[in-house]
C-alpha atoms as a PDB file:
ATOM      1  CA  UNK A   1     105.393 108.800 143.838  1.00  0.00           C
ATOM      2  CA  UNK A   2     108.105 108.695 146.461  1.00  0.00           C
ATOM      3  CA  UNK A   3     109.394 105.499 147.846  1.00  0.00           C
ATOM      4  CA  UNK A   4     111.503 105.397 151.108  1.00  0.00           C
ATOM      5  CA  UNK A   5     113.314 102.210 151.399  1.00  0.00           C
ATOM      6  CA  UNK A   6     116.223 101.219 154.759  1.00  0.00           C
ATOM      7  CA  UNK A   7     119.243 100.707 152.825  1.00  0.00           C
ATOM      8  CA  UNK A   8     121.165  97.856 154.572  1.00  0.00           C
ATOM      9  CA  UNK A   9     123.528 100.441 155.908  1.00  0.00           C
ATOM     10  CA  UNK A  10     121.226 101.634 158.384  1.00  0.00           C
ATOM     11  CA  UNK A  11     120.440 104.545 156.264  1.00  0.00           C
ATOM     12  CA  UNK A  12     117.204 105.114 154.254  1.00  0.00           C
ATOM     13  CA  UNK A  13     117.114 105.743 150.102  1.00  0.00           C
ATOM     14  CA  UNK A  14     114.601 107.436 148.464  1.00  0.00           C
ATOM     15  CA  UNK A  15     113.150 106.534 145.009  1.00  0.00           C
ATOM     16  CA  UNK A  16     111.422 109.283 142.929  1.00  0.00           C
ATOM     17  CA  UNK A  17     108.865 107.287 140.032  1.00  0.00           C
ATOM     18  CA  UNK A  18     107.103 109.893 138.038  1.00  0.00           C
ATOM     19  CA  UNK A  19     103.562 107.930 136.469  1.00  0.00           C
ATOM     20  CA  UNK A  20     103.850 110.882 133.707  1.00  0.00           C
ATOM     21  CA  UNK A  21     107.079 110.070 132.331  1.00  0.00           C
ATOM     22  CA  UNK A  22     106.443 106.144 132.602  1.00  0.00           C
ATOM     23  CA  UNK A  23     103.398 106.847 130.968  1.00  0.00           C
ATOM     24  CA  UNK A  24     104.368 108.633 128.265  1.00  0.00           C
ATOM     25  CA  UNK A  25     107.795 106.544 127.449  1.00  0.00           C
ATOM     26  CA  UNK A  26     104.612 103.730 127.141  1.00  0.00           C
ATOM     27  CA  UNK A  27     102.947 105.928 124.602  1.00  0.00           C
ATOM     28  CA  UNK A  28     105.726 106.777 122.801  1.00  0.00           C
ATOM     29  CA  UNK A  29     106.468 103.229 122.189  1.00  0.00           C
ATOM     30  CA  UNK A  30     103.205 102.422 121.401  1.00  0.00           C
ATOM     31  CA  UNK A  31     103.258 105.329 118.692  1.00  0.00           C
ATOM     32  CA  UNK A  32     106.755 103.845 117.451  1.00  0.00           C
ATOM     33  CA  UNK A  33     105.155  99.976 116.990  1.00  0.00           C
ATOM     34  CA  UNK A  34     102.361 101.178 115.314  1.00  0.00           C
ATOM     35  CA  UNK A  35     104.257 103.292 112.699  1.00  0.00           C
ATOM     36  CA  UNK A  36     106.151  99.782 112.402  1.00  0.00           C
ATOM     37  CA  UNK A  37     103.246  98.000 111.995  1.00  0.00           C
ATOM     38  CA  UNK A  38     101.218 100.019 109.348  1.00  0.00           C
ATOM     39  CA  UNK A  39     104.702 101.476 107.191  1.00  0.00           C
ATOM     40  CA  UNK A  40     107.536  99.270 107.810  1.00  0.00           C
ATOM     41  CA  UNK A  41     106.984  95.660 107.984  1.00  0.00           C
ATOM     42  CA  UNK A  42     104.344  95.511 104.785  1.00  0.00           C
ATOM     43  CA  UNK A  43     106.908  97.609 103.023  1.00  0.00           C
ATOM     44  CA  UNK A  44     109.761  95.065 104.501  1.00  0.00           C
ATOM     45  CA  UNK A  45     108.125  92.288 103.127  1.00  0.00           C
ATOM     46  CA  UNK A  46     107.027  93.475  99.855  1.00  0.00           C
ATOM     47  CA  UNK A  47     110.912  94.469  99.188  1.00  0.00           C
ATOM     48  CA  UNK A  48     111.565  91.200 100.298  1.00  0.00           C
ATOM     49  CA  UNK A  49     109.418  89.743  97.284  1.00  0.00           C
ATOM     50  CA  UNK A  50     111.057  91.710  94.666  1.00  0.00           C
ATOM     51  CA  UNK A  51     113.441  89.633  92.742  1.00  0.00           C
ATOM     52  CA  UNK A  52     114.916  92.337  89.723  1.00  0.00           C
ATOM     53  CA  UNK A  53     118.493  91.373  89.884  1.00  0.00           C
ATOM     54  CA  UNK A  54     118.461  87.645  88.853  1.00  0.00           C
ATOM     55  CA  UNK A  55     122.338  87.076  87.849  1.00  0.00           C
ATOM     56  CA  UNK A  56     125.622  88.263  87.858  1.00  0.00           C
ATOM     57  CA  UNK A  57     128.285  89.792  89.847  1.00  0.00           C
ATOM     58  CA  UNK A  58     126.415  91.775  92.271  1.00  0.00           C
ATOM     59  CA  UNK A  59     123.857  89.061  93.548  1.00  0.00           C
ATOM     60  CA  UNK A  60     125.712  88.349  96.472  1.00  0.00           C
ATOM     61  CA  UNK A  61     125.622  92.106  97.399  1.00  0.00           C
ATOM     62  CA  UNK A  62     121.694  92.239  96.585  1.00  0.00           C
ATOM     63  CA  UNK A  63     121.623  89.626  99.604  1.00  0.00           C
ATOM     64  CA  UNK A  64     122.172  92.757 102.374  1.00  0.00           C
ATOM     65  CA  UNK A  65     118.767  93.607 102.020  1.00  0.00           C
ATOM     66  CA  UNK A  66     117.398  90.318 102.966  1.00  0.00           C
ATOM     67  CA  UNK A  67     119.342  90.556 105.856  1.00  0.00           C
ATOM     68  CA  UNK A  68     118.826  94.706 106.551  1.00  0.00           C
ATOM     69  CA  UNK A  69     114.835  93.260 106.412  1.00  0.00           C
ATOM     70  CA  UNK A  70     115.478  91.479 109.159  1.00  0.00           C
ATOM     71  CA  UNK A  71     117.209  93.630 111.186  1.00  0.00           C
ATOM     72  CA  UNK A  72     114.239  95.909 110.907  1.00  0.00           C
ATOM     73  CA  UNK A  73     111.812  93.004 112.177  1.00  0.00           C
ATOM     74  CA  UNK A  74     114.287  92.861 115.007  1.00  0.00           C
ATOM     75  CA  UNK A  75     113.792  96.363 115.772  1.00  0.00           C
ATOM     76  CA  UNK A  76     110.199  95.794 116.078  1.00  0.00           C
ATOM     77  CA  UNK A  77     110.350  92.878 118.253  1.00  0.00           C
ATOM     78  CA  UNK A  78     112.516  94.765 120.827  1.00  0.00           C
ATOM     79  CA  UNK A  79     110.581  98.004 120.859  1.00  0.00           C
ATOM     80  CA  UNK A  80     107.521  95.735 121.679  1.00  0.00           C
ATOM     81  CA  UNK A  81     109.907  94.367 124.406  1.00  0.00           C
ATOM     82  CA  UNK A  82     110.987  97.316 125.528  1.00  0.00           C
ATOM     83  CA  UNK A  83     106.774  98.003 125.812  1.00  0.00           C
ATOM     84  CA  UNK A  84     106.068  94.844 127.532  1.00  0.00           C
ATOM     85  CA  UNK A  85     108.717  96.098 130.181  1.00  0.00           C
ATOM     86  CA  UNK A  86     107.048  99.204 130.609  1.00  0.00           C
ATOM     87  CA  UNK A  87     103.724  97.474 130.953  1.00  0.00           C
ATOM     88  CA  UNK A  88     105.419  95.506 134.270  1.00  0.00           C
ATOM     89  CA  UNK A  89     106.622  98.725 135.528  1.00  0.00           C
ATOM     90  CA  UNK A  90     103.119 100.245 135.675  1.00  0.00           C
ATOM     91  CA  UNK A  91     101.814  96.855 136.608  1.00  0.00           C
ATOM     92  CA  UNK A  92     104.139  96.639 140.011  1.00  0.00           C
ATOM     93  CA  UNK A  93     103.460 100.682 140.855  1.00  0.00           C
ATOM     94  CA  UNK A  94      99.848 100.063 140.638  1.00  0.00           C
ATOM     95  CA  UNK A  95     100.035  96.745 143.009  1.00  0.00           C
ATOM     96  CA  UNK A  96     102.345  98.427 145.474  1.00  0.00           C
ATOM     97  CA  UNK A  97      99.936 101.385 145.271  1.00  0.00           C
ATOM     98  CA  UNK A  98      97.335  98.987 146.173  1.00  0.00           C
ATOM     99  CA  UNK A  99      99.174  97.296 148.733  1.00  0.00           C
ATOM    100  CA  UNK A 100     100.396 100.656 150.453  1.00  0.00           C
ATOM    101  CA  UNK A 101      96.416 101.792 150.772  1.00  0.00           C
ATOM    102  CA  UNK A 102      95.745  98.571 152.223  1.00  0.00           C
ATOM    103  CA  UNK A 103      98.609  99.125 155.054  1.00  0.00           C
ATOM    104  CA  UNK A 104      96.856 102.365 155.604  1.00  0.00           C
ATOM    105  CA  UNK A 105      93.571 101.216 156.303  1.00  0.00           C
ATOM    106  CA  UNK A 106      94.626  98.869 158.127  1.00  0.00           C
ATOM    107  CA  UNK A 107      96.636 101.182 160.563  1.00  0.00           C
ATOM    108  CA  UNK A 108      93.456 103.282 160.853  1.00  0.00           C
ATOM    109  CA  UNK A 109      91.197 100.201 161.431  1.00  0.00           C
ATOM    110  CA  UNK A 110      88.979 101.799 159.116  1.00  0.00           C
END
């Protein structure tokens, strides 16, 4: 899809939007949640249940992986923001598609 917009110069900008490549940065994500989903987070949260180091020096270190568990979780959340994006994008191409073909008709009084 190619997009001609006046730039307020007086001169005119194109924008190039390739559906395929939109579409398959979508798919990718989708791929990359769902690996998150059925791998990661139950594995997250079962190593967050495992309490084998009960005293001594290194408790305090054992604490990283509390927080390393939640940096993963954050991971997820922005890939599915990152998706939801996406999901706008394709959203606003399809309404300005829409909006475009009813310009045409219009011109053509069809």
């Amino acid at each position: 899809m190619l997009i001609a917009t006046s730039g307020s110069g007086g001169g005119g900008a194109q924008i190039n939007v390739h559906p395929d490549e939109i579409t398959t940065i979508y798919n990718q994500l989708q791929a990359i949640i769902a690996e998150l989903e059925s791998s990661v987070t139950p594995n997250i949260q079962k190593l967050g249940e495992i309490d084998y180091y009960q005293a001594g020096k290194a408790k305090p270190a054992m604490e990283v992986y509390a927080e390393a568990n939640e940096k993963l979780m954050d991971l997820y959340d922005n890939y599915v923001r990152a998706s939801t994006l996406v999901i706008d994008v394709l959203n606003t191409m399809i309404e300005t598609d829409q909006a475009i073909a009813e310009q045409i008709i219009a011109k053509l009084e069809v």
